[in-house]
PDB file of N, CA and C in Angstrom:
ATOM      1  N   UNK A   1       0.845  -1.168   0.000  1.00  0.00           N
ATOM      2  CA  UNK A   1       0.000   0.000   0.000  1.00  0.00           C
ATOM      3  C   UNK A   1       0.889   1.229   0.000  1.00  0.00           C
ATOM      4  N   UNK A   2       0.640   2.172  -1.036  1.00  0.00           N
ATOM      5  CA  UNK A   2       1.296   3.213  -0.949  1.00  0.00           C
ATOM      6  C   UNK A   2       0.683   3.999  -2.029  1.00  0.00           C
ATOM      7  N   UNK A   3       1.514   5.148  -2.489  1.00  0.00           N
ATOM      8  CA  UNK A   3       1.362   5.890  -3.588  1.00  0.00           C
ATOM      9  C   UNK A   3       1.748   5.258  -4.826  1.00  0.00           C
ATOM     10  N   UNK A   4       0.948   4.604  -5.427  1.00  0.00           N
ATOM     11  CA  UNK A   4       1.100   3.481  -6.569  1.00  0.00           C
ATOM     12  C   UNK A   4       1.222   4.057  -8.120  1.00  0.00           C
ATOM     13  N   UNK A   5       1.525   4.056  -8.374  1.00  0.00           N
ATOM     14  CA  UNK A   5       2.125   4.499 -10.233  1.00  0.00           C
ATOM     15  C   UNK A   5       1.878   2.965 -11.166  1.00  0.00           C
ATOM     16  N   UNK A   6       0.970   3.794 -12.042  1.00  0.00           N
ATOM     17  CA  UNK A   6       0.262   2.645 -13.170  1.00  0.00           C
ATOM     18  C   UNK A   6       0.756   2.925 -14.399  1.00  0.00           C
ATOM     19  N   UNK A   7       1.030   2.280 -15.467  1.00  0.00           N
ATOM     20  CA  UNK A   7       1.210   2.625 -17.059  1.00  0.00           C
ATOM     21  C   UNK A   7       2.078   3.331 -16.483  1.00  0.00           C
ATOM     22  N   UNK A   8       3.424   3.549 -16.003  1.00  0.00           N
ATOM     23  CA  UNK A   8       4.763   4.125 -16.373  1.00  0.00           C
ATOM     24  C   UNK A   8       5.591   3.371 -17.228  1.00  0.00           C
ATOM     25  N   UNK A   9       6.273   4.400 -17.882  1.00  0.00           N
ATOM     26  CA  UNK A   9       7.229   3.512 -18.719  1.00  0.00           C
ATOM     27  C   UNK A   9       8.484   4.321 -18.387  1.00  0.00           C
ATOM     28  N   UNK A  10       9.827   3.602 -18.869  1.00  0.00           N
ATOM     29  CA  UNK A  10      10.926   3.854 -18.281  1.00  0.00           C
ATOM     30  C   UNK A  10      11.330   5.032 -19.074  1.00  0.00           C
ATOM     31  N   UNK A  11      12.058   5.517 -18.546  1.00  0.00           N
ATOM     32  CA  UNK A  11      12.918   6.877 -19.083  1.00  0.00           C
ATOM     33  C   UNK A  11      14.258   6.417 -20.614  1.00  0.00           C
ATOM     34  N   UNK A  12      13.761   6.894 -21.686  1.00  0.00           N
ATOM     35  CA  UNK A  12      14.590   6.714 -23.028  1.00  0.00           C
ATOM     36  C   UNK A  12      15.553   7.539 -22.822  1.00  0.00           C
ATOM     37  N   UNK A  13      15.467   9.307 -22.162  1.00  0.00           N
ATOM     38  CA  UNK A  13      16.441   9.940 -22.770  1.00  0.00           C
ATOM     39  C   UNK A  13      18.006   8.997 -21.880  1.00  0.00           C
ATOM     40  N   UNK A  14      18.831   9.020 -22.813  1.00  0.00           N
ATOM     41  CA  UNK A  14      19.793   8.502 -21.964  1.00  0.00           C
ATOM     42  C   UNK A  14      20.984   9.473 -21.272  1.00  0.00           C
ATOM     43  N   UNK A  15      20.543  10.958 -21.094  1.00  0.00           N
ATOM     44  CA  UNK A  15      21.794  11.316 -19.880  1.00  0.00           C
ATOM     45  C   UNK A  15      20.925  11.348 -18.892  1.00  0.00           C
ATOM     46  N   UNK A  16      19.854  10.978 -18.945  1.00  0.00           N
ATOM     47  CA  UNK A  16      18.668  10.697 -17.437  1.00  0.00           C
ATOM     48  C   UNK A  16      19.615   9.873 -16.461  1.00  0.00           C
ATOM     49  N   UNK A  17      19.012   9.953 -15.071  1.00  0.00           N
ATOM     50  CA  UNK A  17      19.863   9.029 -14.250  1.00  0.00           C
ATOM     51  C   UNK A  17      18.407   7.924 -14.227  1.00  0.00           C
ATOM     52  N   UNK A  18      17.545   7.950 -14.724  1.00  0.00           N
ATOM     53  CA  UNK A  18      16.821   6.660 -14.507  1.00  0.00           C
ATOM     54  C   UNK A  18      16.855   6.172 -15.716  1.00  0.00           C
ATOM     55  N   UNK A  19      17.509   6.522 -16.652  1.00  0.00           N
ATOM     56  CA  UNK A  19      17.942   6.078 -17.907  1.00  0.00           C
ATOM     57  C   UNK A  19      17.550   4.114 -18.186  1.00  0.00           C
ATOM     58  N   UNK A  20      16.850   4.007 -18.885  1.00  0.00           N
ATOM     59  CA  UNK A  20      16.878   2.034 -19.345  1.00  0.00           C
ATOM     60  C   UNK A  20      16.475   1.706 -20.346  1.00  0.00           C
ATOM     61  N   UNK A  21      17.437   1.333 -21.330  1.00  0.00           N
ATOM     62  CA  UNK A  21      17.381   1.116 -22.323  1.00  0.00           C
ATOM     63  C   UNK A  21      16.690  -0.442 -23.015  1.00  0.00           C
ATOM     64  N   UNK A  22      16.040   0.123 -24.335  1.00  0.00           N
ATOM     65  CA  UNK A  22      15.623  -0.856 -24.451  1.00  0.00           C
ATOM     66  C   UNK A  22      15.482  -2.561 -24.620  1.00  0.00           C
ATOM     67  N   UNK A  23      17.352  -2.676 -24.471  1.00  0.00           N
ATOM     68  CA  UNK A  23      17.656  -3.617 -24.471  1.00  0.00           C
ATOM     69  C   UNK A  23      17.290  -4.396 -22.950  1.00  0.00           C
ATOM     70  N   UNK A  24      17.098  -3.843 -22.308  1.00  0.00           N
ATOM     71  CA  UNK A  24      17.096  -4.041 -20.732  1.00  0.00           C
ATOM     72  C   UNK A  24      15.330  -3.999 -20.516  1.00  0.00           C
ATOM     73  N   UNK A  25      15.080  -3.385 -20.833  1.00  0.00           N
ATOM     74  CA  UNK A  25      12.991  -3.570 -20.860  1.00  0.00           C
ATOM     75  C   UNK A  25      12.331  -2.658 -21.772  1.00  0.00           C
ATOM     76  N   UNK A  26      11.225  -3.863 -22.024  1.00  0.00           N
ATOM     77  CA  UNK A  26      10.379  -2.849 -22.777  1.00  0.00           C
ATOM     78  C   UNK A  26       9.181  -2.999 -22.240  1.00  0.00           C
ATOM     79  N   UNK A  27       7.995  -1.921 -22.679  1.00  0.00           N
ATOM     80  CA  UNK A  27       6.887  -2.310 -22.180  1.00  0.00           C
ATOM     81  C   UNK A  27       6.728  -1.070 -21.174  1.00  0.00           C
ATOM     82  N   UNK A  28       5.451  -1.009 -19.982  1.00  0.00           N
ATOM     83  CA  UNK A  28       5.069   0.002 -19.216  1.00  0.00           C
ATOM     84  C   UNK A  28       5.611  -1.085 -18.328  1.00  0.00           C
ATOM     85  N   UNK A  29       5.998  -0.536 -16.697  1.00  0.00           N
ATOM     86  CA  UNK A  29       6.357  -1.291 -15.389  1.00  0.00           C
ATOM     87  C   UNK A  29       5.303  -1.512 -15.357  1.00  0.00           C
ATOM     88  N   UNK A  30       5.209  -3.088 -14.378  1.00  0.00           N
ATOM     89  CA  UNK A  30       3.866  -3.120 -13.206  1.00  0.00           C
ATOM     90  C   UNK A  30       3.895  -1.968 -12.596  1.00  0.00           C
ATOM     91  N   UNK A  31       2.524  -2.117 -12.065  1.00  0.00           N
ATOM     92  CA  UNK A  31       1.694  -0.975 -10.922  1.00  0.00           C
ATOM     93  C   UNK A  31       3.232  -1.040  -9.405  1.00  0.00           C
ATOM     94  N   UNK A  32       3.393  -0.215  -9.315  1.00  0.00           N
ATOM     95  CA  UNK A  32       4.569  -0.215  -8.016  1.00  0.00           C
ATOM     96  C   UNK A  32       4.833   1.406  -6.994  1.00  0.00           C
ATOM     97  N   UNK A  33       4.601   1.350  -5.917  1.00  0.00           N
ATOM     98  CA  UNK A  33       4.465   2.047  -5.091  1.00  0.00           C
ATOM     99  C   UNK A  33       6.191   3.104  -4.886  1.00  0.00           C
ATOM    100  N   UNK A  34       5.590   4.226  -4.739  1.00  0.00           N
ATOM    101  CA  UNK A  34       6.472   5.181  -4.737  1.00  0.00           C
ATOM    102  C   UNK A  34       8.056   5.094  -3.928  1.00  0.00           C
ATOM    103  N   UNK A  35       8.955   5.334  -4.193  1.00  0.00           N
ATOM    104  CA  UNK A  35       9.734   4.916  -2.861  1.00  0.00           C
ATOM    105  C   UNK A  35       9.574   6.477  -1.919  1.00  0.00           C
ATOM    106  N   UNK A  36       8.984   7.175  -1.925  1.00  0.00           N
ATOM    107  CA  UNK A  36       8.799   7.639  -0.687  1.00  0.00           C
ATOM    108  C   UNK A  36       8.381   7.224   0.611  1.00  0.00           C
ATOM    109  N   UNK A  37       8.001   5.802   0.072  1.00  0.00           N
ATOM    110  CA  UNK A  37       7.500   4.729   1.629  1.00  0.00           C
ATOM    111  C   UNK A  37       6.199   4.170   1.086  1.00  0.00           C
ATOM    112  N   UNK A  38       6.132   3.394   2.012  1.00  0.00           N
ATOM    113  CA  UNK A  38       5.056   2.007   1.445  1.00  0.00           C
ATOM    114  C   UNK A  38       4.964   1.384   2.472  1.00  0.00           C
ATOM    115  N   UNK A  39       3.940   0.650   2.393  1.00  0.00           N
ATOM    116  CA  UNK A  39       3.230  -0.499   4.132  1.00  0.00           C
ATOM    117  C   UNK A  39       3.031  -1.394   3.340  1.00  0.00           C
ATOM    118  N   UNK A  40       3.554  -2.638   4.269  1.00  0.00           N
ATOM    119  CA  UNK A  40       3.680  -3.787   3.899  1.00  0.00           C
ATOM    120  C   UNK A  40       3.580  -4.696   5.041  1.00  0.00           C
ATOM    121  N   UNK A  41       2.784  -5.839   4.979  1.00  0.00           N
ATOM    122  CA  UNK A  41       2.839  -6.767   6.213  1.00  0.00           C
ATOM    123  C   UNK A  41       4.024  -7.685   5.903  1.00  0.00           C
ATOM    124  N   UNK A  42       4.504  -8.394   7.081  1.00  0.00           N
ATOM    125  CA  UNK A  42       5.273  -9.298   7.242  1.00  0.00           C
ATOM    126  C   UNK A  42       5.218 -10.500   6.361  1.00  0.00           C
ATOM    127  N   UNK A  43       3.986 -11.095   6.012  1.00  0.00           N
ATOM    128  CA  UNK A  43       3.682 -12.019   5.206  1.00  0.00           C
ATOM    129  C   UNK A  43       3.966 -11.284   3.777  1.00  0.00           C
ATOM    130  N   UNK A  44       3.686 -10.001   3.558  1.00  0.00           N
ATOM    131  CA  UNK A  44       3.832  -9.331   1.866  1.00  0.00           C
ATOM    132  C   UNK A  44       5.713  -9.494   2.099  1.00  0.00           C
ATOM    133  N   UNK A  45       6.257  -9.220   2.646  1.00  0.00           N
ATOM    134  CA  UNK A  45       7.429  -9.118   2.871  1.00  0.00           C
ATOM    135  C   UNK A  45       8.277 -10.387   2.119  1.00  0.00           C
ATOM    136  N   UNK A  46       7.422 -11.420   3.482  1.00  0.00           N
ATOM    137  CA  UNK A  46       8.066 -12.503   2.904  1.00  0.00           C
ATOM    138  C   UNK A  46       8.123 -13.380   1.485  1.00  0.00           C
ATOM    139  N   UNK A  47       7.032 -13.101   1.297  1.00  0.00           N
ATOM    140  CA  UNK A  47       6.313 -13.511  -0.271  1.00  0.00           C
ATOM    141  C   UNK A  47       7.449 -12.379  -1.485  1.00  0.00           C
ATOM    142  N   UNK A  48       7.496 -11.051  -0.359  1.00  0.00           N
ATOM    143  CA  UNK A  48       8.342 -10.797  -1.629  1.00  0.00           C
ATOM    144  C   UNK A  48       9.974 -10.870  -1.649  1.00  0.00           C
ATOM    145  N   UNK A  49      10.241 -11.458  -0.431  1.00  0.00           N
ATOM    146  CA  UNK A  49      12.010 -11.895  -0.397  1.00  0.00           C
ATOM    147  C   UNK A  49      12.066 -13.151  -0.857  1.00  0.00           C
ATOM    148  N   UNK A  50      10.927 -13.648  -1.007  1.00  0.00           N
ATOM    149  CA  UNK A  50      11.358 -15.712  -2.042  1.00  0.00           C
ATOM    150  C   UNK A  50      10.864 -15.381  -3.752  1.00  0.00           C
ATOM    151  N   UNK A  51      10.133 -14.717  -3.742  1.00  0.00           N
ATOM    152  CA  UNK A  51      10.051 -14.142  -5.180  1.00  0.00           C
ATOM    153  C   UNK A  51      11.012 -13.239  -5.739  1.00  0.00           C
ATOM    154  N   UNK A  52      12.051 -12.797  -5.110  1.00  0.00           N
ATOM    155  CA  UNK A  52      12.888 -11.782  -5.868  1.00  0.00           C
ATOM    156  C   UNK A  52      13.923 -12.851  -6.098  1.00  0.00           C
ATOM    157  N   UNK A  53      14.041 -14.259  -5.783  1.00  0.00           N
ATOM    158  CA  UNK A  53      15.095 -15.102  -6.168  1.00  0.00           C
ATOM    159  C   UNK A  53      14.784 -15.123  -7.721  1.00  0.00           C
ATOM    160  N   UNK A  54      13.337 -14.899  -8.662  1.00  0.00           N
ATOM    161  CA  UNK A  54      13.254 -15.483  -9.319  1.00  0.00           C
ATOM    162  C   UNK A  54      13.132 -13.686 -10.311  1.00  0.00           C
ATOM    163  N   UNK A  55      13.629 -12.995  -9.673  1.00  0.00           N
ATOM    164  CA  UNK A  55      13.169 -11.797 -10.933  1.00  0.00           C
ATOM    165  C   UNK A  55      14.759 -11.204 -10.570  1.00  0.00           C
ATOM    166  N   UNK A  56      15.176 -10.855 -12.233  1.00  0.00           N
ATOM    167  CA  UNK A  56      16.596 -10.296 -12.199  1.00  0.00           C
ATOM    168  C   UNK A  56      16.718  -9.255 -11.589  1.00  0.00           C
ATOM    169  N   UNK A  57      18.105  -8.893 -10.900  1.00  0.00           N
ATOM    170  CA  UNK A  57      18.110  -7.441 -10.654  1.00  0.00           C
ATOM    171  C   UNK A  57      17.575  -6.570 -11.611  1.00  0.00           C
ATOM    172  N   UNK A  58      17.369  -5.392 -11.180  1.00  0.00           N
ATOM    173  CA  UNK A  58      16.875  -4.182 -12.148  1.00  0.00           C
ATOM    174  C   UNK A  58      17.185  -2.562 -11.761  1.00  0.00           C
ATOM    175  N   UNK A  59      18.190  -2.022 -12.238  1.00  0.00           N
ATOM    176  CA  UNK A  59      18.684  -0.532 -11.808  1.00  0.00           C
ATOM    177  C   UNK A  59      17.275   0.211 -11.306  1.00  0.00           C
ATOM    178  N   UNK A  60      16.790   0.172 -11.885  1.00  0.00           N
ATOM    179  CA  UNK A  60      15.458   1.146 -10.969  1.00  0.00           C
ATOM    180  C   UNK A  60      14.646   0.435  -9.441  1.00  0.00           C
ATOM    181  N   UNK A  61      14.713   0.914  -8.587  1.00  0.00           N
ATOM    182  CA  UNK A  61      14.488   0.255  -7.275  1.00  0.00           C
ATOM    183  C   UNK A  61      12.661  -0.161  -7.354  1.00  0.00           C
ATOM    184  N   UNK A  62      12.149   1.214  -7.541  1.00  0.00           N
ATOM    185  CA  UNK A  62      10.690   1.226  -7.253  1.00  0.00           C
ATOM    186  C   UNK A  62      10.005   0.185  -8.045  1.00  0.00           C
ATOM    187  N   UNK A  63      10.332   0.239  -9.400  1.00  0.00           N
ATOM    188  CA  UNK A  63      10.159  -0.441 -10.490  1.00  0.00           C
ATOM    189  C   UNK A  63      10.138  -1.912  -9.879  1.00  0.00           C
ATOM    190  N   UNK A  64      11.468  -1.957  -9.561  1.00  0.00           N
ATOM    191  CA  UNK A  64      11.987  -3.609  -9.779  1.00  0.00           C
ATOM    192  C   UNK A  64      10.956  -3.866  -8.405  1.00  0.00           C
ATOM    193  N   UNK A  65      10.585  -3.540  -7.262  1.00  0.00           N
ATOM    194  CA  UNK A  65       9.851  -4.094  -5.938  1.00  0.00           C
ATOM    195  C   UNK A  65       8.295  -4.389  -7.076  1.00  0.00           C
ATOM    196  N   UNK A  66       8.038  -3.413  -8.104  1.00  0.00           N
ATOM    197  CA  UNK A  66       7.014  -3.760  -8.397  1.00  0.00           C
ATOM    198  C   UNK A  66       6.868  -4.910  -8.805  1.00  0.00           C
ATOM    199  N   UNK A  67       8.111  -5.383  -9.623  1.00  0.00           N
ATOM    200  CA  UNK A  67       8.383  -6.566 -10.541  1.00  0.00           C
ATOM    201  C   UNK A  67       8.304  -7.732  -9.669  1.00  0.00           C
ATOM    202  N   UNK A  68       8.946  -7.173  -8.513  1.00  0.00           N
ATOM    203  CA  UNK A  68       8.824  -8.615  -7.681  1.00  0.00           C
ATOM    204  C   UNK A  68       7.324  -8.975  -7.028  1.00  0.00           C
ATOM    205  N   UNK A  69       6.937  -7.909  -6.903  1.00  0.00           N
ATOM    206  CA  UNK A  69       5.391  -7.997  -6.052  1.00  0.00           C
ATOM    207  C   UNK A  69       4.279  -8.864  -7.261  1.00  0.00           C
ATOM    208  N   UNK A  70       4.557  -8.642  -8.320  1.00  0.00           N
ATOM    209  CA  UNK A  70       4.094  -9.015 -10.144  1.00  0.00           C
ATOM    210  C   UNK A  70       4.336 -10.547  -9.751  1.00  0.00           C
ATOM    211  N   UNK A  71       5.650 -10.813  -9.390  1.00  0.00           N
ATOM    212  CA  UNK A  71       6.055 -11.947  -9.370  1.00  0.00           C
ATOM    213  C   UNK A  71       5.474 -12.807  -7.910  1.00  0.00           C
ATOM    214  N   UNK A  72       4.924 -12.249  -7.271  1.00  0.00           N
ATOM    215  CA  UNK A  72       4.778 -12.756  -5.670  1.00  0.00           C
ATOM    216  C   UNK A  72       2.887 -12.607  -6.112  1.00  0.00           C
ATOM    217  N   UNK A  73       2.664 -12.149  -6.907  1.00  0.00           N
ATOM    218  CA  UNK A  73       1.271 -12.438  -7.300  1.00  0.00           C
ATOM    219  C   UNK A  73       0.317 -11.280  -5.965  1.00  0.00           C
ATOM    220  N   UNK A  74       1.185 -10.255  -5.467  1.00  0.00           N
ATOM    221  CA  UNK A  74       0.826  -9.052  -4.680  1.00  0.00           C
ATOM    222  C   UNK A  74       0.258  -8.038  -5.458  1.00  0.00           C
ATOM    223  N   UNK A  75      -1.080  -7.567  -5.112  1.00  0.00           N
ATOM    224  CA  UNK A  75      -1.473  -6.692  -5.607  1.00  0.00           C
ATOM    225  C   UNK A  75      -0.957  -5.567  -5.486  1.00  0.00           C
ATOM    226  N   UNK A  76      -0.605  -4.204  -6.190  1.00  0.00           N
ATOM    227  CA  UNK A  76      -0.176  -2.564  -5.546  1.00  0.00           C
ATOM    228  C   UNK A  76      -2.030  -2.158  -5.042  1.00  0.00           C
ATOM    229  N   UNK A  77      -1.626  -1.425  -3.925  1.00  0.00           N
ATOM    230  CA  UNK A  77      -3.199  -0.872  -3.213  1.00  0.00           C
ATOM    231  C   UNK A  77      -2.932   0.635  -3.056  1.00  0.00           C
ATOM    232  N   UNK A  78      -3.781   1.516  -3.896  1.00  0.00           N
ATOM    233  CA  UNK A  78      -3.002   2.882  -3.542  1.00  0.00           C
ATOM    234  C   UNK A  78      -4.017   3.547  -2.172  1.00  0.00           C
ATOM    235  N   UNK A  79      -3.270   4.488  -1.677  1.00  0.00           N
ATOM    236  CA  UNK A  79      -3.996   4.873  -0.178  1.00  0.00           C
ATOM    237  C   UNK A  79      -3.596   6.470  -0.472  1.00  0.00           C
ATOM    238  N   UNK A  80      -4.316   7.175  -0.633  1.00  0.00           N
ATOM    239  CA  UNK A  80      -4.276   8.649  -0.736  1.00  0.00           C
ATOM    240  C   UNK A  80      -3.210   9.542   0.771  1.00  0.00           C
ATOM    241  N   UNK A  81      -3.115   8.410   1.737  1.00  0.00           N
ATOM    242  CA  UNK A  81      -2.321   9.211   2.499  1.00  0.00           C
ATOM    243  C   UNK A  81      -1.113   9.106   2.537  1.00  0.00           C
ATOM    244  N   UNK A  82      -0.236   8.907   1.532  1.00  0.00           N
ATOM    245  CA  UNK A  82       1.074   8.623   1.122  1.00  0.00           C
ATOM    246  C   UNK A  82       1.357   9.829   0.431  1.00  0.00           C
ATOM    247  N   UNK A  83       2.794  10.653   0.920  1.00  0.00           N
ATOM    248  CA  UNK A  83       2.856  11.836   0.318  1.00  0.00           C
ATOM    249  C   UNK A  83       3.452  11.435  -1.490  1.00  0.00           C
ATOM    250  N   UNK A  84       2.527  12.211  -2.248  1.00  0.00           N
ATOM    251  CA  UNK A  84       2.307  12.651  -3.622  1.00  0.00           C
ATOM    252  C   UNK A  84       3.858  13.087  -4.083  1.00  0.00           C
ATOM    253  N   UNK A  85       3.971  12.903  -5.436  1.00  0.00           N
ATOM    254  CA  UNK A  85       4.983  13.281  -6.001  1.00  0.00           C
ATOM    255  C   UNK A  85       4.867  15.032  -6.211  1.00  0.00           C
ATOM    256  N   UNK A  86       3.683  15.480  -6.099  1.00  0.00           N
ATOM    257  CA  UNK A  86       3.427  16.606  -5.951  1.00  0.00           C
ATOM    258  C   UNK A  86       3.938  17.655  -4.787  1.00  0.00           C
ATOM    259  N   UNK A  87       4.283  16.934  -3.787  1.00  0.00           N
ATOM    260  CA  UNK A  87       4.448  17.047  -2.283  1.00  0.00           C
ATOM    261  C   UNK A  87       5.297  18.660  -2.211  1.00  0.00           C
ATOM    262  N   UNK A  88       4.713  19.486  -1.562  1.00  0.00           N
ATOM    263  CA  UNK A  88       5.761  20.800  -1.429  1.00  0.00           C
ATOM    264  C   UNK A  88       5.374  21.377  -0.315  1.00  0.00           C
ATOM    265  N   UNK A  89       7.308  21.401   0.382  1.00  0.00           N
ATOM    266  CA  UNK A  89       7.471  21.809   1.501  1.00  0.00           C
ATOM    267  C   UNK A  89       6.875  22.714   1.627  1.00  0.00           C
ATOM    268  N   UNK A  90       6.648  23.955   1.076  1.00  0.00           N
ATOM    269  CA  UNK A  90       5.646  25.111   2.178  1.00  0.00           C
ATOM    270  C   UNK A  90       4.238  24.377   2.404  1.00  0.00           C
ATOM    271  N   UNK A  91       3.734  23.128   2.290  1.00  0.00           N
ATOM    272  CA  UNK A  91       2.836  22.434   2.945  1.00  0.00           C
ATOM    273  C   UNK A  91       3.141  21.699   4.301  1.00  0.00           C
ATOM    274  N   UNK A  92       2.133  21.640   5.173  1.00  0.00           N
ATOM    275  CA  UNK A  92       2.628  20.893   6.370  1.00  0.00           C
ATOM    276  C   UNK A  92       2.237  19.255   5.811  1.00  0.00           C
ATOM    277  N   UNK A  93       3.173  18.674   6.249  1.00  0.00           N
ATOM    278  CA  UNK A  93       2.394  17.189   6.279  1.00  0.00           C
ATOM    279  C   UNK A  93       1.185  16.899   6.089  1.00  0.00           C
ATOM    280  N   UNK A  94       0.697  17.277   7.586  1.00  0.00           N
ATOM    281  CA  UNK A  94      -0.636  16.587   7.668  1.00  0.00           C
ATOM    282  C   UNK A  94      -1.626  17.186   7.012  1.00  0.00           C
ATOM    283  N   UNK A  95      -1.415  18.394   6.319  1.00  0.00           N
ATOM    284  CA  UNK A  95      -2.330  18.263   5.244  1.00  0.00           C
ATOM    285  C   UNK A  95      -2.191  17.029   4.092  1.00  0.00           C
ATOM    286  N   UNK A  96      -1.405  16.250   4.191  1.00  0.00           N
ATOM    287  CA  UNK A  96      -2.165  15.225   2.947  1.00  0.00           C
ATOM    288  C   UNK A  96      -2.802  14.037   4.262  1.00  0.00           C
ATOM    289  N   UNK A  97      -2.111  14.049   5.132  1.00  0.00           N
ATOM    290  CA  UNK A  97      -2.495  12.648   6.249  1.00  0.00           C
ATOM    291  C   UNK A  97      -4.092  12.733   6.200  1.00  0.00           C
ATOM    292  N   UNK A  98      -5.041  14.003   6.274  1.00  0.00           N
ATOM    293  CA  UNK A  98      -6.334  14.074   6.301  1.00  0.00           C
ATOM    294  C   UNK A  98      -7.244  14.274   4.969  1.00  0.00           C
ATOM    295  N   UNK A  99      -6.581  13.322   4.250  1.00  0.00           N
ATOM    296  CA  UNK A  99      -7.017  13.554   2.675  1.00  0.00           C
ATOM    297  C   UNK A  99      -7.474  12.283   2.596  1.00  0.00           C
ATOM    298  N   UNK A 100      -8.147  11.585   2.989  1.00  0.00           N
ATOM    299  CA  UNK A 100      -8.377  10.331   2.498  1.00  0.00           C
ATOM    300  C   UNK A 100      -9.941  10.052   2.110  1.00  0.00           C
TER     301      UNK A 100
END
């Protein structure tokens, strides 16, 4: 559960630092939660540390947890109180915490 991102696709230009070329993937990522933070139970956890035996590394972090969660047969659940990529400091926090 987190701030979940659907239909992304990876970054072409290549002096990007999230740069991935197409030799390396194609296609949109699975649905995968922001790394600004994410909730996860112990059981999602574990399901997703025996499933990442079976999915290659992948330079993009957020991406690749999605890949593994894809692979662990975990749904992404988005929860509106996960701060937004939008997020700006002259806001206090808890204005998004009471957004749900």
């Amino acid at each position: 559960m987190g701030r979940i991102f659907v239909e992304t696709y990876p970054v072409r230009i290549w002096w990007n630092k999230y740069y991935v070329p197409y030799s390396l993937y194609s296609g949109p990522y699975p649905p995968y939660a922001g790394g600004g933070g994410y909730l996860l139970s112990r059981d999602a956890l574990s399901l997703l540390l025996h499933a990442s035996t079976r999915v290659p590394l992948f330079p993009i972090d957020d991406a690749y947890v999605g890949m593994v969660a894809q692979a662990a047969n975990l749904p992404a659940r988005h929860h509106p109180g996960f701060m937004p990529v939008e997020y700006s400091p002259s806001r206090h926090p808890c204005h998004y915490l009471n957004r749900v």
